[in-house]
C-alpha atoms as a PDB file:
ATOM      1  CA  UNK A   1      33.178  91.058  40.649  1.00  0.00           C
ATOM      2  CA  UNK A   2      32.403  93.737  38.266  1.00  0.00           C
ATOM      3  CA  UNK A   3      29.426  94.364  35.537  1.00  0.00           C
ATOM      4  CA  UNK A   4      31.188  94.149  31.887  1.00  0.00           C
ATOM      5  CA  UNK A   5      27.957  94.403  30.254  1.00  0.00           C
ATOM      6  CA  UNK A   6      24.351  95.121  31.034  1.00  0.00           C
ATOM      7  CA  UNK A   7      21.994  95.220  27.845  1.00  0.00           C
ATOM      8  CA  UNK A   8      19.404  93.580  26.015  1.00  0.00           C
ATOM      9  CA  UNK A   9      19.645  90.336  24.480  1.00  0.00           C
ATOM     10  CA  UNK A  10      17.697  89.253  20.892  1.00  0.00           C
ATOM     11  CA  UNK A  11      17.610  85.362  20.633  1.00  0.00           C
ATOM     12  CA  UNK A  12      16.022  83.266  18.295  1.00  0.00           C
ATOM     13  CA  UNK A  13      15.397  79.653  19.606  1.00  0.00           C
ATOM     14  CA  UNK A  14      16.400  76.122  16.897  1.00  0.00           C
ATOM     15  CA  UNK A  15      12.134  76.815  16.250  1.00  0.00           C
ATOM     16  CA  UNK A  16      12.831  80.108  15.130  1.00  0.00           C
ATOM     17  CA  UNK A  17      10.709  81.841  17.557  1.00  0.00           C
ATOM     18  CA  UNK A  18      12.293  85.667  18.703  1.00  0.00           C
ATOM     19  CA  UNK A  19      12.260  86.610  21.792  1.00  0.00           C
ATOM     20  CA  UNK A  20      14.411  89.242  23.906  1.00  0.00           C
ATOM     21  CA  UNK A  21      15.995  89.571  27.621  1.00  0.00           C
ATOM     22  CA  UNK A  22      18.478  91.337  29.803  1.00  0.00           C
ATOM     23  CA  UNK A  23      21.702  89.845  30.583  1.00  0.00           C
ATOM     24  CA  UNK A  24      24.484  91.101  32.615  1.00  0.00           C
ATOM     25  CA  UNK A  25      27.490  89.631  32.880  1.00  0.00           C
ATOM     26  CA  UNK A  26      30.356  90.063  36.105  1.00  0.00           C
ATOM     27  CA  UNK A  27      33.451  89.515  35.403  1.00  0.00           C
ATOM     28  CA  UNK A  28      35.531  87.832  38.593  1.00  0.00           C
ATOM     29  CA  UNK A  29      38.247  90.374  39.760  1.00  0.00           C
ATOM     30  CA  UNK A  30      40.720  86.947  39.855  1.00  0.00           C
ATOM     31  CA  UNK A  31      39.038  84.756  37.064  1.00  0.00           C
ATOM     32  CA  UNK A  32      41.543  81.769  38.431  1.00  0.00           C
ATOM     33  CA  UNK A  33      39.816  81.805  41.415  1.00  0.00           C
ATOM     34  CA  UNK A  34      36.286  82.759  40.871  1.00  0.00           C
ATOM     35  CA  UNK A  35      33.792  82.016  37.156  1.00  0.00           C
ATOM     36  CA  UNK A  36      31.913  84.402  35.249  1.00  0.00           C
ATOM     37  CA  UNK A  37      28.324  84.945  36.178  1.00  0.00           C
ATOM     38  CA  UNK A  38      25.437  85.205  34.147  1.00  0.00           C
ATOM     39  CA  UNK A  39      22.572  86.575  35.054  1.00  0.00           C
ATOM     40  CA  UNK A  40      19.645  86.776  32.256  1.00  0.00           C
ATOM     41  CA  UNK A  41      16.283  88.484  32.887  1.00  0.00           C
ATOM     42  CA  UNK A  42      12.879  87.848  31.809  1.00  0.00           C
ATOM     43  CA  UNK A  43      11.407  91.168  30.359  1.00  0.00           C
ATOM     44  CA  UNK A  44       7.554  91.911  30.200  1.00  0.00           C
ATOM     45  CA  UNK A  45       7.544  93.437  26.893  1.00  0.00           C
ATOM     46  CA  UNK A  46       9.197  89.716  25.747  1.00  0.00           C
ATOM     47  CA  UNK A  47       7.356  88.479  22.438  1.00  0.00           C
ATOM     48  CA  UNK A  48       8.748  85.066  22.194  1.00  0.00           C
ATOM     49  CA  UNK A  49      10.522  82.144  24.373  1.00  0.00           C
ATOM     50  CA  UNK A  50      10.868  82.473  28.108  1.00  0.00           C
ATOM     51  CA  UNK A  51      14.396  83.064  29.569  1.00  0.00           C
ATOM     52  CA  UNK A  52      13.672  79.232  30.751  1.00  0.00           C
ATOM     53  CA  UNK A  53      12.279  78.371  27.594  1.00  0.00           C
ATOM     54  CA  UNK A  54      15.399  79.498  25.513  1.00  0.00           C
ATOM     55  CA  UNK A  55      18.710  79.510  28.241  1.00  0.00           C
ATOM     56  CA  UNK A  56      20.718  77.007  26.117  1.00  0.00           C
ATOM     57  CA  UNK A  57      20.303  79.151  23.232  1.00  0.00           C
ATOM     58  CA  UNK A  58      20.909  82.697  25.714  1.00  0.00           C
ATOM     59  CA  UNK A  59      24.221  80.693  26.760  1.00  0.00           C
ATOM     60  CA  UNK A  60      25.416  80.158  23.832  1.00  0.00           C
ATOM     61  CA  UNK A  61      25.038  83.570  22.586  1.00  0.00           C
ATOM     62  CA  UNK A  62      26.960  85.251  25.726  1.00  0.00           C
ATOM     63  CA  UNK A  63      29.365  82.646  25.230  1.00  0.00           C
ATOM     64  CA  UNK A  64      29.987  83.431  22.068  1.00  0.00           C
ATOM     65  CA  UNK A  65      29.894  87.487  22.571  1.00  0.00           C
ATOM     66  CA  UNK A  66      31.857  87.396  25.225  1.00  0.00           C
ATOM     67  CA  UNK A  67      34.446  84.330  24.476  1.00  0.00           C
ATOM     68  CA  UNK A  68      33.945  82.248  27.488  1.00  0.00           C
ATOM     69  CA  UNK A  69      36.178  79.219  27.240  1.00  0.00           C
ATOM     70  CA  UNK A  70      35.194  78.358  30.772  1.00  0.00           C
ATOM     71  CA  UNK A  71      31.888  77.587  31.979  1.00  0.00           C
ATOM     72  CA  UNK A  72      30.107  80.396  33.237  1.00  0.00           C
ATOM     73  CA  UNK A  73      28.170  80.824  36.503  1.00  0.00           C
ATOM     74  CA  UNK A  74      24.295  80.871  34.565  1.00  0.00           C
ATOM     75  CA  UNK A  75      21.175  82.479  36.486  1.00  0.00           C
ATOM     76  CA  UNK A  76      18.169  82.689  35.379  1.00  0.00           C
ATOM     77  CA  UNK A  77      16.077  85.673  36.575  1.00  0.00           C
ATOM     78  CA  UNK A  78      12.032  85.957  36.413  1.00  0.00           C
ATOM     79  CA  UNK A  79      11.210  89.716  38.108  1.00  0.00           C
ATOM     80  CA  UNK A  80      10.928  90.312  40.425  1.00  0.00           C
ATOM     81  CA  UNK A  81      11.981  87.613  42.899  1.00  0.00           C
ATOM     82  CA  UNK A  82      12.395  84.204  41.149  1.00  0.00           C
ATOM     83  CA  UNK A  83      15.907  83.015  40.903  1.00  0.00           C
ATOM     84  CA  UNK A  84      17.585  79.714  39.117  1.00  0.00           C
ATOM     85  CA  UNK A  85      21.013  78.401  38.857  1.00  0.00           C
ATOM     86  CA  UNK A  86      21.112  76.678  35.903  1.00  0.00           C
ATOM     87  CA  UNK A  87      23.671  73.788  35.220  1.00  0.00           C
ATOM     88  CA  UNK A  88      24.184  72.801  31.676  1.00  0.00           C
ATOM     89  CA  UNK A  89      25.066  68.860  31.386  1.00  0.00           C
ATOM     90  CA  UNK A  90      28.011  69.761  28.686  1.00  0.00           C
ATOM     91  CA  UNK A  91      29.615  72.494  27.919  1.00  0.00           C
ATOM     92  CA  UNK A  92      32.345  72.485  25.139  1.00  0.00           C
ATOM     93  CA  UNK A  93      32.911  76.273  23.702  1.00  0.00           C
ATOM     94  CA  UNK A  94      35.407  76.437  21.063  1.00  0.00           C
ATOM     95  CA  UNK A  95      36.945  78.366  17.803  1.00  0.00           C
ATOM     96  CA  UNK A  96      36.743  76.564  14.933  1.00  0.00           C
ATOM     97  CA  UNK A  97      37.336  77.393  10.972  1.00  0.00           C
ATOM     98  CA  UNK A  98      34.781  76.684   9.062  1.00  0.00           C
ATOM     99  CA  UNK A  99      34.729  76.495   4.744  1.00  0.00           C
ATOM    100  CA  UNK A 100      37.693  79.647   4.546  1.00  0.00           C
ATOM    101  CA  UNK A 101      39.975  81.335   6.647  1.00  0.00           C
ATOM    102  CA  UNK A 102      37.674  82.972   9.510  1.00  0.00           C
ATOM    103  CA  UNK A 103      37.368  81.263  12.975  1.00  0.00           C
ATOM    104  CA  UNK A 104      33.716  80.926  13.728  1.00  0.00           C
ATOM    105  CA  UNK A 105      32.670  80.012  17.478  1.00  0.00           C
ATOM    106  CA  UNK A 106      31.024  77.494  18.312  1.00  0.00           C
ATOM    107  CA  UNK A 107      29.141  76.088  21.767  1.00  0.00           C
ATOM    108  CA  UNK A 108      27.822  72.669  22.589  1.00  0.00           C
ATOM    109  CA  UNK A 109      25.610  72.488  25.704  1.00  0.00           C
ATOM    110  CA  UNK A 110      23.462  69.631  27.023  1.00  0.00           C
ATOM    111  CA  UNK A 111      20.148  70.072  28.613  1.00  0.00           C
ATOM    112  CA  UNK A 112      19.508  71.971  31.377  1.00  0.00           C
ATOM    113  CA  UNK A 113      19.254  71.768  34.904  1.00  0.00           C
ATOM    114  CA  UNK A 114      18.045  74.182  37.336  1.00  0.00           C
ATOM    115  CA  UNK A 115      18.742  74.575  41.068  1.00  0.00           C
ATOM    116  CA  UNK A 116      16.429  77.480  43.225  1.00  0.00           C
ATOM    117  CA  UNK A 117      18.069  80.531  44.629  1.00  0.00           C
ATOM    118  CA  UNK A 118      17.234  83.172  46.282  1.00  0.00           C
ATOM    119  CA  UNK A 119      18.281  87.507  46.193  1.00  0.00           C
ATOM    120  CA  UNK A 120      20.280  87.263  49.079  1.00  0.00           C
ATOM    121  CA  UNK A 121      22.363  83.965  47.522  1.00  0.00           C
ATOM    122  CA  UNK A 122      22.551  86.144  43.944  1.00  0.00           C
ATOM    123  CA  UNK A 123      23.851  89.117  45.566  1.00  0.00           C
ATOM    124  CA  UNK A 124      26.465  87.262  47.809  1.00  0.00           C
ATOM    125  CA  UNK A 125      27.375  85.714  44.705  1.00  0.00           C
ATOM    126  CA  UNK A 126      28.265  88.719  42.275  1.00  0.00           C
ATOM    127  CA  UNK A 127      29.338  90.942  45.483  1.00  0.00           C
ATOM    128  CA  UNK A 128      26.488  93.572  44.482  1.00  0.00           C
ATOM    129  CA  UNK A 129      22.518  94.262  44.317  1.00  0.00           C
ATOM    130  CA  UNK A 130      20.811  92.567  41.181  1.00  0.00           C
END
């Protein structure tokens, strides 16, 4: 896997609280075989929602950024050592044209679900440190 992007994220969640995070996303070096991963950080400086608190809106966001048709591999990161795989119970991403000729995107995700992991599971995971 390799990073395709490493920044900061501004979200605002459906209450139209802001917040802000890190996200990286790895991009599988045979995307047949393997998904995209996910990883989005908690910062300290955050003002608003929690990466927890707001990962259905983060995932729809990177989706959208970064077209991803198929489900990505979601983590959810609180520094410096707490880890989450997150499961989303539907995920439908999609380009669709809305009132005029430009394709909008749009993502559907159901509630999420969150499995512990730790560093070492991460790291295996996207082939690199975290």
């Amino acid at each position: 896997m390799h990073v395709i992007s490493d920044d900061l994220l501004a979200y605002t969640v459906p209450q139209g609280t802001k917040g802000k995070c890190r996200v990286r996303v790895y991009e599988p070096d045979d995307p047949e075989l393997d998904a995209t991963v996910v990883i989005a950080s908690d910062l300290p400086d955050n003002p608003g929602p929690s990466v927890r608190e707001a990962a259905s809106t983060i995932a729809a966001r990177v989706a959208a950024s970064f077209r991803l048709y198929r489900r990505p591999v979601f983590v959810e990161h609180r520094p410096p050592e707490d880890f989450e795989l997150v499961w989303f119970g539907r995920y439908r991403a999609q380009e669709i044209r809305r009132m005029g000729p430009h394709l909008l995107w749009d993502l559907e995700v159901g509630q999420p679900e969150r499995k512990p992991l730790d560093r070492e599971t991460v790291e295996a995971l996207v082939g690199q440190t975290v």
